[in-house]
C-alpha atoms as a PDB file:
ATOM      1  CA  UNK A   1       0.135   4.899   1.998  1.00  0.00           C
ATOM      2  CA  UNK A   2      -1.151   1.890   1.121  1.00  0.00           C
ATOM      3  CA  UNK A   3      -5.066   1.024   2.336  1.00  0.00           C
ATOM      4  CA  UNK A   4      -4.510  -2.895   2.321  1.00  0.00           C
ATOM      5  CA  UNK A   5      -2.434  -4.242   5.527  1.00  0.00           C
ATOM      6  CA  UNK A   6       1.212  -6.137   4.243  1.00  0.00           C
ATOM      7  CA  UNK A   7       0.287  -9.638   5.609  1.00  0.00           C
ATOM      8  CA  UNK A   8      -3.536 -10.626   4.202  1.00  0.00           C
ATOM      9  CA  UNK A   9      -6.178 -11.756   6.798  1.00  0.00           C
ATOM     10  CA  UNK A  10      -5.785 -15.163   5.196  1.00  0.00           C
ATOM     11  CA  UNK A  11      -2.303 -15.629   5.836  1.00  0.00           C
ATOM     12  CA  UNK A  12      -2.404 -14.379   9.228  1.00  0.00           C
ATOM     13  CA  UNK A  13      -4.578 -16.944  10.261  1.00  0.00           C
ATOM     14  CA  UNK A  14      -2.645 -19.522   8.185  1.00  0.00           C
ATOM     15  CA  UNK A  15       0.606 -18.605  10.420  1.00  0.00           C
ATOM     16  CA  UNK A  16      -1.488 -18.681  13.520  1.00  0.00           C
ATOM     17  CA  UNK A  17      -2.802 -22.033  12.894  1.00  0.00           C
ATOM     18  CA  UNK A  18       0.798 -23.115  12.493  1.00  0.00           C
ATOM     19  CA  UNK A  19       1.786 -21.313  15.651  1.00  0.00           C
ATOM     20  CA  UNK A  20      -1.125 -23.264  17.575  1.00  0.00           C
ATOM     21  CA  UNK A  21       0.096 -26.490  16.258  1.00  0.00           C
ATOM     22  CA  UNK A  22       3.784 -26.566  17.758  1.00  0.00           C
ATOM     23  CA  UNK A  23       2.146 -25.456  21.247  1.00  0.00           C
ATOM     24  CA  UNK A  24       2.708 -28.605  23.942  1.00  0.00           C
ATOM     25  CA  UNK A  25      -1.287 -28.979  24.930  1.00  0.00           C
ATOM     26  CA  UNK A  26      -2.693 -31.796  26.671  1.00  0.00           C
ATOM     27  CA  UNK A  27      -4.090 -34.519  24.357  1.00  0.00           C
ATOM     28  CA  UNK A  28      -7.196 -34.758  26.124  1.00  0.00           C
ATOM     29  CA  UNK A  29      -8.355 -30.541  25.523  1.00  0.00           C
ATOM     30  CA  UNK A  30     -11.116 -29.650  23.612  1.00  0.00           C
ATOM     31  CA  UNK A  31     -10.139 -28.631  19.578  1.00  0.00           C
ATOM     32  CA  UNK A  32      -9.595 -24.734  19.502  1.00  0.00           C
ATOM     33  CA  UNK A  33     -12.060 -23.528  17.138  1.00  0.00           C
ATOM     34  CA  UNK A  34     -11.798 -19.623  15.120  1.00  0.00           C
ATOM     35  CA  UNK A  35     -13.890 -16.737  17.227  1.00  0.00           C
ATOM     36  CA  UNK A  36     -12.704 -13.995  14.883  1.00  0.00           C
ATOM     37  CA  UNK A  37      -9.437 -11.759  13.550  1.00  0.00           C
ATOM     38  CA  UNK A  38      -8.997  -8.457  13.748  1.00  0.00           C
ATOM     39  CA  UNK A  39      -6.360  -5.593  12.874  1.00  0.00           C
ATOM     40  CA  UNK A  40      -4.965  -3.906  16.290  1.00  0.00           C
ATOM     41  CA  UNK A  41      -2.253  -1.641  16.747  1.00  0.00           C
ATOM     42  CA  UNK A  42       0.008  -2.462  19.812  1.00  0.00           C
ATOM     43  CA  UNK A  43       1.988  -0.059  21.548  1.00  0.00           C
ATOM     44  CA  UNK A  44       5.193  -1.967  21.718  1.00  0.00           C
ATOM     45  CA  UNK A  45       7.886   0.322  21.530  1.00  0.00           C
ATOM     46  CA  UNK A  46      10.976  -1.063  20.096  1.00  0.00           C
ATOM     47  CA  UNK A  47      13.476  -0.719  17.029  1.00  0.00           C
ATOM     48  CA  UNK A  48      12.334   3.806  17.136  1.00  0.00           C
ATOM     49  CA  UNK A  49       9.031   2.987  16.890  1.00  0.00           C
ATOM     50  CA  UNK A  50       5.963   3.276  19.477  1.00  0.00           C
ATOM     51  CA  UNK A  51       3.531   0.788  18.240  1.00  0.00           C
ATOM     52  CA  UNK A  52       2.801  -2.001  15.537  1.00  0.00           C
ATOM     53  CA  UNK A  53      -0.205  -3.278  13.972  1.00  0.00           C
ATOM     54  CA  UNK A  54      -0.905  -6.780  14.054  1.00  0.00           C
ATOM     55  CA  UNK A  55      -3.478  -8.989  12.954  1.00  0.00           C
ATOM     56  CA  UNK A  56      -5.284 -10.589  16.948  1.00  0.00           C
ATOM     57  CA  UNK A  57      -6.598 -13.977  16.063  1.00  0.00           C
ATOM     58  CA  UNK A  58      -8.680 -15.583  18.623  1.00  0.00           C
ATOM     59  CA  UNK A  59      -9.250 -19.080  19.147  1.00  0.00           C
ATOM     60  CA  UNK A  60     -12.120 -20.365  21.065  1.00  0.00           C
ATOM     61  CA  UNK A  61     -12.727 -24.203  23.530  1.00  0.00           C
ATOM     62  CA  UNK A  62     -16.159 -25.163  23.207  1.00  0.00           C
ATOM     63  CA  UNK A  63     -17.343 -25.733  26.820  1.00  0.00           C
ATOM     64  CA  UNK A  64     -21.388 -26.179  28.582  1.00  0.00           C
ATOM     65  CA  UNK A  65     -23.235 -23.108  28.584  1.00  0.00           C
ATOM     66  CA  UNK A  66     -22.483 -22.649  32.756  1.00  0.00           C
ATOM     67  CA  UNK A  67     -18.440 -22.424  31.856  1.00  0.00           C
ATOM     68  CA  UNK A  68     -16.366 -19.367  30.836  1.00  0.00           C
ATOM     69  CA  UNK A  69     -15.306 -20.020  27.579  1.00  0.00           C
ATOM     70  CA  UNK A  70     -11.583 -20.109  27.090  1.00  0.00           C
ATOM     71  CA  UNK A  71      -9.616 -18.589  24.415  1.00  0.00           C
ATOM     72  CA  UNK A  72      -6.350 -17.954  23.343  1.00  0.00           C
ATOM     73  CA  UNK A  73      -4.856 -14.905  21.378  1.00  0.00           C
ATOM     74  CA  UNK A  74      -2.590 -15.137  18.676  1.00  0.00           C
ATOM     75  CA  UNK A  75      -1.042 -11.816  17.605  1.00  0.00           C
ATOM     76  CA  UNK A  76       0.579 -11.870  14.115  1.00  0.00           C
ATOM     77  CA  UNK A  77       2.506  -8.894  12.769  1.00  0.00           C
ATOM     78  CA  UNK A  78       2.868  -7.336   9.893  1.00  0.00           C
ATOM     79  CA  UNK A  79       5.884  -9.502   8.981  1.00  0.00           C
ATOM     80  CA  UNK A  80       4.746 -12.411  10.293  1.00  0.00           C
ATOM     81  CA  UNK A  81       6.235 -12.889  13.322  1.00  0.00           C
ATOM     82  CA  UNK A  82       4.399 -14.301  15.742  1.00  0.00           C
ATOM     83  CA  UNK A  83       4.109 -13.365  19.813  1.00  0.00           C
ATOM     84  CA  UNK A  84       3.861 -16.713  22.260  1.00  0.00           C
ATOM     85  CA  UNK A  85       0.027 -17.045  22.441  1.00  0.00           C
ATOM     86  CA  UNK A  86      -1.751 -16.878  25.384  1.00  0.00           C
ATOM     87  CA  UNK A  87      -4.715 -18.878  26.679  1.00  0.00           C
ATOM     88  CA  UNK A  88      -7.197 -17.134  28.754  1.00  0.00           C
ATOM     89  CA  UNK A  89      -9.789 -18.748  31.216  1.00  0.00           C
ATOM     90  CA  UNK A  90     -11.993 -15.982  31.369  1.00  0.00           C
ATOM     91  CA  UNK A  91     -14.613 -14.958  29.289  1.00  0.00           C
ATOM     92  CA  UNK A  92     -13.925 -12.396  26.237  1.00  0.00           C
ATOM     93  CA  UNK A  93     -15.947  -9.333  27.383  1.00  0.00           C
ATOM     94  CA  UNK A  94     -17.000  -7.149  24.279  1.00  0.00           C
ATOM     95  CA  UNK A  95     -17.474  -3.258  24.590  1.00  0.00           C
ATOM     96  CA  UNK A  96     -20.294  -2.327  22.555  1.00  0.00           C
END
């Protein structure tokens, strides 16, 4: 097996930021700005298999400290392909 994903971190985000670009978002919101990537596996089970890995690009709105920041989630698979991003209101809450 190979210890390097197919599609490099790099190019993920490239294909995300091209994703973002075709969405229809008001002219007046704040510029999306990157939070982070990282490699998830996704229990989608379709064409024999159970789950996928994908590379989970979030986007962040800057907004006053008082707000919930909004962010939207790209995910980008392994060949590319891209799932219809979603933008969330509330705040990302991190498990540590």
């Amino acid at each position: 097996t190979d210890s390097n994903p197919p599609l490099a971190a790099a190019d993920a985000i490239r294909i995300a930021n091209e994703a973002m670009s075709r969405l229809d978002m008001p002219s007046t919101s704040k510029a999306w700005t990157l939070d982070h990537i990282e490699l998830q596996e996704l229990a989608i089970p379709r064409r024999n298999k159970e789950s996928y890995w994908c590379w989970s690009i979030v986007y962040e709105q800057p907004v006053n400290e008082l707000e919930p920041i909004p962010h939207m989630v790209i995910h980008v698979l392994m060949d590319g392909k891209v799932f219809t991003p979603d933008i969330v209101e509330a705040p990302l809450v991190f498990e540590h």
